[in-house]
N, C-alpha and C. Protein backbone atom coordinates (compact mmCIF):
# COMPACT_ATOMS: atom_id res chain seq x y z
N UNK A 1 -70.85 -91.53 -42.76
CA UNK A 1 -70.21 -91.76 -41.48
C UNK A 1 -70.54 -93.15 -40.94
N UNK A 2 -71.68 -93.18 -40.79
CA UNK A 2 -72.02 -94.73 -40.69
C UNK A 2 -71.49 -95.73 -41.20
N UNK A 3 -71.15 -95.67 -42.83
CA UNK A 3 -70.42 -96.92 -43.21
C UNK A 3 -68.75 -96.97 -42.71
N UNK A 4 -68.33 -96.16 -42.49
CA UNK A 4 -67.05 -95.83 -41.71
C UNK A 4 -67.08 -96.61 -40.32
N UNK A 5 -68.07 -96.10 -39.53
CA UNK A 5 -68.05 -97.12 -38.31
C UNK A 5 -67.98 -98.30 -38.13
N UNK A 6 -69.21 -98.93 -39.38
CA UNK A 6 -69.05 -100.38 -39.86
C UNK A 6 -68.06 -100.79 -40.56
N UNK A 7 -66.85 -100.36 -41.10
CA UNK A 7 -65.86 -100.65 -41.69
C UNK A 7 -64.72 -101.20 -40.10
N UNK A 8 -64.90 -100.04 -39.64
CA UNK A 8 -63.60 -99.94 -38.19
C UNK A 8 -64.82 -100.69 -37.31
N UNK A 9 -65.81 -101.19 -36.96
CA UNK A 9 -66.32 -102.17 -36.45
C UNK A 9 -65.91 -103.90 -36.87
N UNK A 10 -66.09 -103.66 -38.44
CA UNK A 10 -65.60 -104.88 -38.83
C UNK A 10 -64.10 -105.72 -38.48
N UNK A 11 -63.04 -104.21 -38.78
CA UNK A 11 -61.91 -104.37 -38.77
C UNK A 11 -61.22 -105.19 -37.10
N UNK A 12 -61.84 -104.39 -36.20
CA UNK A 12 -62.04 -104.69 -34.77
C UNK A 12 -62.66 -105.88 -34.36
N UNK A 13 -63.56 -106.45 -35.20
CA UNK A 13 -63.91 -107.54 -34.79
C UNK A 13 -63.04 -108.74 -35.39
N UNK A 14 -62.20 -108.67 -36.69
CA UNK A 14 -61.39 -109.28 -36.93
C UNK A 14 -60.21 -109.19 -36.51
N UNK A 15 -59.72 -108.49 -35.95
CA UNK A 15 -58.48 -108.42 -34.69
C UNK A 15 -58.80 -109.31 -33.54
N UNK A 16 -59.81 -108.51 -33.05
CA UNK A 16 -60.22 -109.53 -31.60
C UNK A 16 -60.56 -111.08 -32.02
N UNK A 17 -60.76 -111.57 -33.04
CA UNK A 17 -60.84 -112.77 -33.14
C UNK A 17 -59.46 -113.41 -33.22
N UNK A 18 -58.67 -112.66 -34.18
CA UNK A 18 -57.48 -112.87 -34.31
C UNK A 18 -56.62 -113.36 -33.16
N UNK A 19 -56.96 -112.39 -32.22
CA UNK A 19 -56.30 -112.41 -30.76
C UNK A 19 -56.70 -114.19 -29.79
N UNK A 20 -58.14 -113.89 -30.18
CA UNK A 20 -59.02 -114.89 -29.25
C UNK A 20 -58.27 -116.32 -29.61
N UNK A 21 -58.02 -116.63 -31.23
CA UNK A 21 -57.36 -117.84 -31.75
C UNK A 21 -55.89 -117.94 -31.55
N UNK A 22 -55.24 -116.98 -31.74
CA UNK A 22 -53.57 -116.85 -31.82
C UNK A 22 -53.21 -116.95 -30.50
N UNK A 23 -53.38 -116.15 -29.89
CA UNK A 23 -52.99 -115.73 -28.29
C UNK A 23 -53.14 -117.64 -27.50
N UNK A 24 -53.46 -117.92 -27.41
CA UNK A 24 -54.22 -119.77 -26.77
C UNK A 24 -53.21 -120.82 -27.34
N UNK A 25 -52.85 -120.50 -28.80
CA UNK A 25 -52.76 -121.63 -29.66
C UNK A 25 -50.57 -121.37 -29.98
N UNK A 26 -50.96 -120.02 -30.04
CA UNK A 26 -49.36 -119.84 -30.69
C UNK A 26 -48.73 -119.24 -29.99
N UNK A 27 -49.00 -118.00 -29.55
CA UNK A 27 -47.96 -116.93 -28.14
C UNK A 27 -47.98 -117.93 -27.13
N UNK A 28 -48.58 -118.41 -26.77
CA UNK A 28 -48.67 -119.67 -25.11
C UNK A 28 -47.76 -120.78 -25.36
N UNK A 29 -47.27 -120.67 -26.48
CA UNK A 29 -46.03 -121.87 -26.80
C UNK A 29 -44.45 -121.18 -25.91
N UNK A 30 -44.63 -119.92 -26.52
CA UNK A 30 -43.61 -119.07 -25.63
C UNK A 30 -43.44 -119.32 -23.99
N UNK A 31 -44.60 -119.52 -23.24
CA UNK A 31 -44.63 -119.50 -22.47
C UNK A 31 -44.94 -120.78 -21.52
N UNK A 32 -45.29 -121.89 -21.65
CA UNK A 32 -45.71 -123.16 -21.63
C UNK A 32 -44.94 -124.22 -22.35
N UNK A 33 -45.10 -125.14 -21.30
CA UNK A 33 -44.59 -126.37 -22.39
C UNK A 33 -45.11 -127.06 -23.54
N UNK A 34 -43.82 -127.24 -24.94
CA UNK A 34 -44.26 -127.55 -25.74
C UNK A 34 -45.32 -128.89 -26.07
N UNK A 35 -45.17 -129.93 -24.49
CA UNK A 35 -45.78 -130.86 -24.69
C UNK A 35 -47.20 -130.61 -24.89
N UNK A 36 -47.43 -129.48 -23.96
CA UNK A 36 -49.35 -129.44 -24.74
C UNK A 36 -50.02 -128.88 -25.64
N UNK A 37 -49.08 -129.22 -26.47
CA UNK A 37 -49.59 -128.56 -27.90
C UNK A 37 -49.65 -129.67 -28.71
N UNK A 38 -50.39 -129.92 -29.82
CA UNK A 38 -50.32 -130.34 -30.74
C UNK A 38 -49.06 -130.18 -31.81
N UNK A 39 -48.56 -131.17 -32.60
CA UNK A 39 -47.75 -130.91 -33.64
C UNK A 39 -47.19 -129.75 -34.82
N UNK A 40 -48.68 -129.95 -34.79
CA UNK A 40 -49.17 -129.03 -36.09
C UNK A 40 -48.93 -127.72 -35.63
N UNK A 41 -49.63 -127.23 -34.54
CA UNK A 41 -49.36 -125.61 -33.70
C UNK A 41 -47.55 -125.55 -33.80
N UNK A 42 -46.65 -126.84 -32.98
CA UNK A 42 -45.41 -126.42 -32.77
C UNK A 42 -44.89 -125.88 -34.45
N UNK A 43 -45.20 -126.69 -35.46
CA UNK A 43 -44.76 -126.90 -36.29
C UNK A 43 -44.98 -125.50 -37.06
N UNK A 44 -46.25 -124.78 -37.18
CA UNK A 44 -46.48 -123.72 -37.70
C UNK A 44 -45.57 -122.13 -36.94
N UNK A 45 -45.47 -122.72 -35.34
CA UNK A 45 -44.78 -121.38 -34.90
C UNK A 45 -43.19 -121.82 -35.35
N UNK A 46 -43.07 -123.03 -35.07
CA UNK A 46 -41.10 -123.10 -36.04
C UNK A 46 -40.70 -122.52 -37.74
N UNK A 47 -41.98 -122.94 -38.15
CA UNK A 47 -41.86 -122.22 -39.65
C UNK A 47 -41.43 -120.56 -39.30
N UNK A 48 -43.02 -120.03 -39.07
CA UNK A 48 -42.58 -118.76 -38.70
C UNK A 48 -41.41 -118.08 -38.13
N UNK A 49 -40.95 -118.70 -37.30
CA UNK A 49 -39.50 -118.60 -36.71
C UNK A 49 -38.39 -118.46 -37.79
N UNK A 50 -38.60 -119.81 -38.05
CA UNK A 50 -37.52 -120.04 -39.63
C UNK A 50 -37.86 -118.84 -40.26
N UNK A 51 -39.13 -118.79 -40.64
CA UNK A 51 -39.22 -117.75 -42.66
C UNK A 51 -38.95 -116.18 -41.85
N UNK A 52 -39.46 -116.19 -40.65
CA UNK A 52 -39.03 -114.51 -40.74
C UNK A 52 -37.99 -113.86 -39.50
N UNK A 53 -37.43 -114.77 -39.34
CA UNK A 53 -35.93 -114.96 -38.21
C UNK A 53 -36.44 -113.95 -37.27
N UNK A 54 -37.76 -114.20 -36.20
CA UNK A 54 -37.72 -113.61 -34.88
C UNK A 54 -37.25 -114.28 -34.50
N UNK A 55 -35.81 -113.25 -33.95
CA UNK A 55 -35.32 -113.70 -32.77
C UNK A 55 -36.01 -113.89 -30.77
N UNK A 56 -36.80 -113.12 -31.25
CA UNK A 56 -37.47 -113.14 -29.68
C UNK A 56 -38.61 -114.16 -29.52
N UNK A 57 -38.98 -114.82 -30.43
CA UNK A 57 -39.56 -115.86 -30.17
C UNK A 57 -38.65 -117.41 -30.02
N UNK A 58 -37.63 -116.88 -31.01
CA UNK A 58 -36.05 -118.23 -31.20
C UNK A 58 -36.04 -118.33 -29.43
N UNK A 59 -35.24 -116.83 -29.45
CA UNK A 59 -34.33 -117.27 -27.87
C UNK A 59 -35.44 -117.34 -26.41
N UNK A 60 -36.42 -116.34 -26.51
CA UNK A 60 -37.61 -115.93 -25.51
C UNK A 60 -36.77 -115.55 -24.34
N UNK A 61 -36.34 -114.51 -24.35
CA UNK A 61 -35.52 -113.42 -23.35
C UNK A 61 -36.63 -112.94 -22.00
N UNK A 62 -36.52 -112.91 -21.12
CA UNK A 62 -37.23 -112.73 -19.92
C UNK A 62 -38.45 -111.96 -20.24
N UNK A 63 -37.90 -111.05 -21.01
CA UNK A 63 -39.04 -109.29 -20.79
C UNK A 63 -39.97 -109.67 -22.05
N UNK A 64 -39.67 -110.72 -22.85
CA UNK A 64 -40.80 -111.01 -23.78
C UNK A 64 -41.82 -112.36 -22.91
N UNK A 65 -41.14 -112.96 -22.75
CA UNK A 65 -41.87 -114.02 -22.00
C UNK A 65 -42.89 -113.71 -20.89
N UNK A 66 -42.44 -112.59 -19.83
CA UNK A 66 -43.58 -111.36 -19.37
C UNK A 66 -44.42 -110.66 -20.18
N UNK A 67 -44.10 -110.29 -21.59
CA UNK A 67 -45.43 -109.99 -22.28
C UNK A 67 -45.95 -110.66 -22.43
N UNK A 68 -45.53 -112.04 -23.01
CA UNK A 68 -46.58 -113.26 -23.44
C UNK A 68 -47.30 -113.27 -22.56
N UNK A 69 -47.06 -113.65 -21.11
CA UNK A 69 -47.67 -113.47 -19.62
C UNK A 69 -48.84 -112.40 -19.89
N UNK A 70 -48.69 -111.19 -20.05
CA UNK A 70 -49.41 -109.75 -19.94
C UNK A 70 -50.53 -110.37 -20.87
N UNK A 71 -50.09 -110.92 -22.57
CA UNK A 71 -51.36 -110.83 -23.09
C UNK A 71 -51.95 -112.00 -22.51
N UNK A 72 -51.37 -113.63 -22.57
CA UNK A 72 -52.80 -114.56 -22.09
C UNK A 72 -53.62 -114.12 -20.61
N UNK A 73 -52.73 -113.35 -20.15
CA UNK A 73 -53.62 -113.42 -18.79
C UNK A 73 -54.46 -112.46 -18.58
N UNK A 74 -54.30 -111.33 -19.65
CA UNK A 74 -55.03 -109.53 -19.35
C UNK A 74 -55.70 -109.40 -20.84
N UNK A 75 -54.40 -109.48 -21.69
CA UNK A 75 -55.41 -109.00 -23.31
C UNK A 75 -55.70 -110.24 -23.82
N UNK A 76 -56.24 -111.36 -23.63
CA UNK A 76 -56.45 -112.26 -24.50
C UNK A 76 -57.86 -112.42 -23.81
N UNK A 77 -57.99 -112.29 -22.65
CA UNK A 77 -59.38 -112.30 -21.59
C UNK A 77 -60.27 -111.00 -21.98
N UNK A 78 -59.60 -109.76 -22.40
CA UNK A 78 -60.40 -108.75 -22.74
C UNK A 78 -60.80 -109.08 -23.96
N UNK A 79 -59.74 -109.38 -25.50
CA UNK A 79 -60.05 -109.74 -26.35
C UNK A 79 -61.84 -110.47 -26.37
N UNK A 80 -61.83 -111.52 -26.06
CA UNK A 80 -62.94 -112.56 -25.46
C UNK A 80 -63.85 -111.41 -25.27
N UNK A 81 -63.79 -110.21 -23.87
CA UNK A 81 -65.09 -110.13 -23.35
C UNK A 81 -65.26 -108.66 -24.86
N UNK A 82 -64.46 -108.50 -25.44
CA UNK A 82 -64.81 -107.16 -26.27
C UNK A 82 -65.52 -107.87 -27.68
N UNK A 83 -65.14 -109.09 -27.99
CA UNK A 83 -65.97 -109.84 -29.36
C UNK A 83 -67.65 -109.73 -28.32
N UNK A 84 -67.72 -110.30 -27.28
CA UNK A 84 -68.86 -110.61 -26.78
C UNK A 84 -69.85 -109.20 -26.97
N UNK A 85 -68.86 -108.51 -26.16
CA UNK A 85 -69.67 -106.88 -26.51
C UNK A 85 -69.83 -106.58 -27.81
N UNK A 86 -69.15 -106.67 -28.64
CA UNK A 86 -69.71 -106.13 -30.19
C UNK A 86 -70.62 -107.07 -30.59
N UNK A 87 -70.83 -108.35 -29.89
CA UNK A 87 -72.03 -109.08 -30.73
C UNK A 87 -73.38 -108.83 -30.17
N UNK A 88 -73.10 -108.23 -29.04
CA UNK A 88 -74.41 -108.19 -28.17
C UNK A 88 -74.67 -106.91 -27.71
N UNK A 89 -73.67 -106.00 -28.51
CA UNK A 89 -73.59 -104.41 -28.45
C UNK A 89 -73.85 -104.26 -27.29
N UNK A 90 -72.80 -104.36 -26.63
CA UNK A 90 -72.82 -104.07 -25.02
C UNK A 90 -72.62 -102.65 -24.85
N UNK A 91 -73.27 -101.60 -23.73
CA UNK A 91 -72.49 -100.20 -24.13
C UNK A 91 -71.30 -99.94 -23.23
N UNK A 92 -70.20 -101.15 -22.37
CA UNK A 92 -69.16 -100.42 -22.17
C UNK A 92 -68.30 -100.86 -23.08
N UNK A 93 -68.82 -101.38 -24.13
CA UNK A 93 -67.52 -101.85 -24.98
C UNK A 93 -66.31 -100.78 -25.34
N UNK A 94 -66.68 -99.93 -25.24
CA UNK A 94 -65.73 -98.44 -25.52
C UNK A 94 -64.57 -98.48 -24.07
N UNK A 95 -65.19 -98.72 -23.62
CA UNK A 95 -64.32 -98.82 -22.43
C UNK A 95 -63.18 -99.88 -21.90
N UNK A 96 -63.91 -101.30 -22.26
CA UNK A 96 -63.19 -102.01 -22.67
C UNK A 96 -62.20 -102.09 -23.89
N UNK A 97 -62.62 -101.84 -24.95
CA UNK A 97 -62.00 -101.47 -25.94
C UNK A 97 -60.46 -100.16 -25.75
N UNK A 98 -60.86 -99.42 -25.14
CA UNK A 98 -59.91 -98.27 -24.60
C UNK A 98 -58.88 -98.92 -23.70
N UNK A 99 -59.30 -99.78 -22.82
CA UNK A 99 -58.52 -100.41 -21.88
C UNK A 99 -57.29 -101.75 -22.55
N UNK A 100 -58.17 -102.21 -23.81
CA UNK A 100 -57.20 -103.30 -24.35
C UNK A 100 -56.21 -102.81 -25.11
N UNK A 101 -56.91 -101.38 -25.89
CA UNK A 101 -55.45 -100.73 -26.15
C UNK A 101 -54.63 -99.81 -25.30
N UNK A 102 -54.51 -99.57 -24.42
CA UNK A 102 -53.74 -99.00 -23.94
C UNK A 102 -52.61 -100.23 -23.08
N UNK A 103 -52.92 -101.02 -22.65
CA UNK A 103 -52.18 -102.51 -22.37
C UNK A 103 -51.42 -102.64 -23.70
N UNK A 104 -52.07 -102.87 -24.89
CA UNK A 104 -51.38 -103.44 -26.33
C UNK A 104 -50.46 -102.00 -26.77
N UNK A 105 -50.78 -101.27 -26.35
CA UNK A 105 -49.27 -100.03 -26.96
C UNK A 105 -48.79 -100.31 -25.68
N UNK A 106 -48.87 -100.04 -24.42
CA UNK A 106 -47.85 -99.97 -23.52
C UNK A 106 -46.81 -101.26 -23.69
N UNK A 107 -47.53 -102.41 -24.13
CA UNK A 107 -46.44 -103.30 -24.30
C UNK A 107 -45.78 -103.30 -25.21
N UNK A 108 -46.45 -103.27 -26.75
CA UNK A 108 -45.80 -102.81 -27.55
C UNK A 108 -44.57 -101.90 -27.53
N UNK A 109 -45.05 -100.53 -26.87
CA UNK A 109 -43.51 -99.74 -26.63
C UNK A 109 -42.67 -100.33 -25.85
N UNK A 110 -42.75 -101.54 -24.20
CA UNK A 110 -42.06 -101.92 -24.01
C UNK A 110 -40.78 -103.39 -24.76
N UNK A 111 -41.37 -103.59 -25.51
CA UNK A 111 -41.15 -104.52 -26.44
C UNK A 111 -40.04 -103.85 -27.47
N UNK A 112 -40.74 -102.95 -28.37
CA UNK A 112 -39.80 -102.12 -28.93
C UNK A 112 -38.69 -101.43 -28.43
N UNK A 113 -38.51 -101.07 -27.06
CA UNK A 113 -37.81 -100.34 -26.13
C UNK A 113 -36.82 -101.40 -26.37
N UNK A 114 -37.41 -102.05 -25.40
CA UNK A 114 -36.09 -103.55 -25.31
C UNK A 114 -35.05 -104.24 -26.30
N UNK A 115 -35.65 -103.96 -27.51
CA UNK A 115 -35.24 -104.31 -29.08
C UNK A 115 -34.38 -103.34 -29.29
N UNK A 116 -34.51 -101.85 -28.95
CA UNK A 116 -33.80 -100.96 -29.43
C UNK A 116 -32.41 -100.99 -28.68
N UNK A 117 -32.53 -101.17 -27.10
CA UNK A 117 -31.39 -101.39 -26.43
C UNK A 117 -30.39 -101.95 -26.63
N UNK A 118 -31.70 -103.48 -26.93
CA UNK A 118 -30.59 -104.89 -27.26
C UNK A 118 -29.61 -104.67 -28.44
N UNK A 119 -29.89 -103.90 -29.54
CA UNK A 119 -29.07 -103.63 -30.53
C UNK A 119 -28.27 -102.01 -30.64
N UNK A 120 -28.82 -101.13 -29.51
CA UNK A 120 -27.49 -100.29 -29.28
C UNK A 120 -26.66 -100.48 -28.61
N UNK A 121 -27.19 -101.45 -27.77
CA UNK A 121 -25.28 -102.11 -27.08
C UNK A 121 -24.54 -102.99 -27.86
């Protein structure tokens, strides 16, 4: 059981890092001007664009541009304080942890919601 925890400990800590780097560097392009970015950042989210044709990052439709909003300002700040807690084994990390996912599915389903609409009309 133990090595199980440390597996889904590990896994969690490589998400939240994930988040801590991506969220700053690449989702905030969505939402911000391209001038304060570096080249290289614009250049890597246009690829992506290109190789796997999101459209919701192409056009950035209102209700995504409010998620982008949701994560730098709510889950990208929890992200941050939940790496801190697993390094310093904080004990509300559970709590925090509980709280960042329930933000990341609620948006998620709103996200997906919106996708589903946009293409049954």
């Amino acid at each position: 059981m133990g090595v199980v925890l440390k597996l889904i400990d590990a896994i969690l800590f490589l998400f939240f890092l994930l988040i801590a780097i991506v969220a700053p560097l690449i989702d905030a392009q969505t939402c911000l001007p391209l001038s304060y970015f570096p080249d290289i950042l614009i250049n890597v989210k246009t690829w992506y664009t290109n190789e796997y044709d999101d459209y919701l990052v192409n056009e950035k439709p209102h209700f995504f541009v409010g998620l982008v909003w949701l994560e730098l300002l709510f889950q990208w700040p929890l992200s941050l304080i939940n790496l801190y807690a697993m390094l310093s084994s904080k004990p509300w990390f559970n709590t925090t942890c509980l709280i960042y996912g329930v933000s990341l599915s609620t948006s998620m389903l709103l996200d997906h919601g919106q996708i589903f609409i946009k293409f049954a009309l």
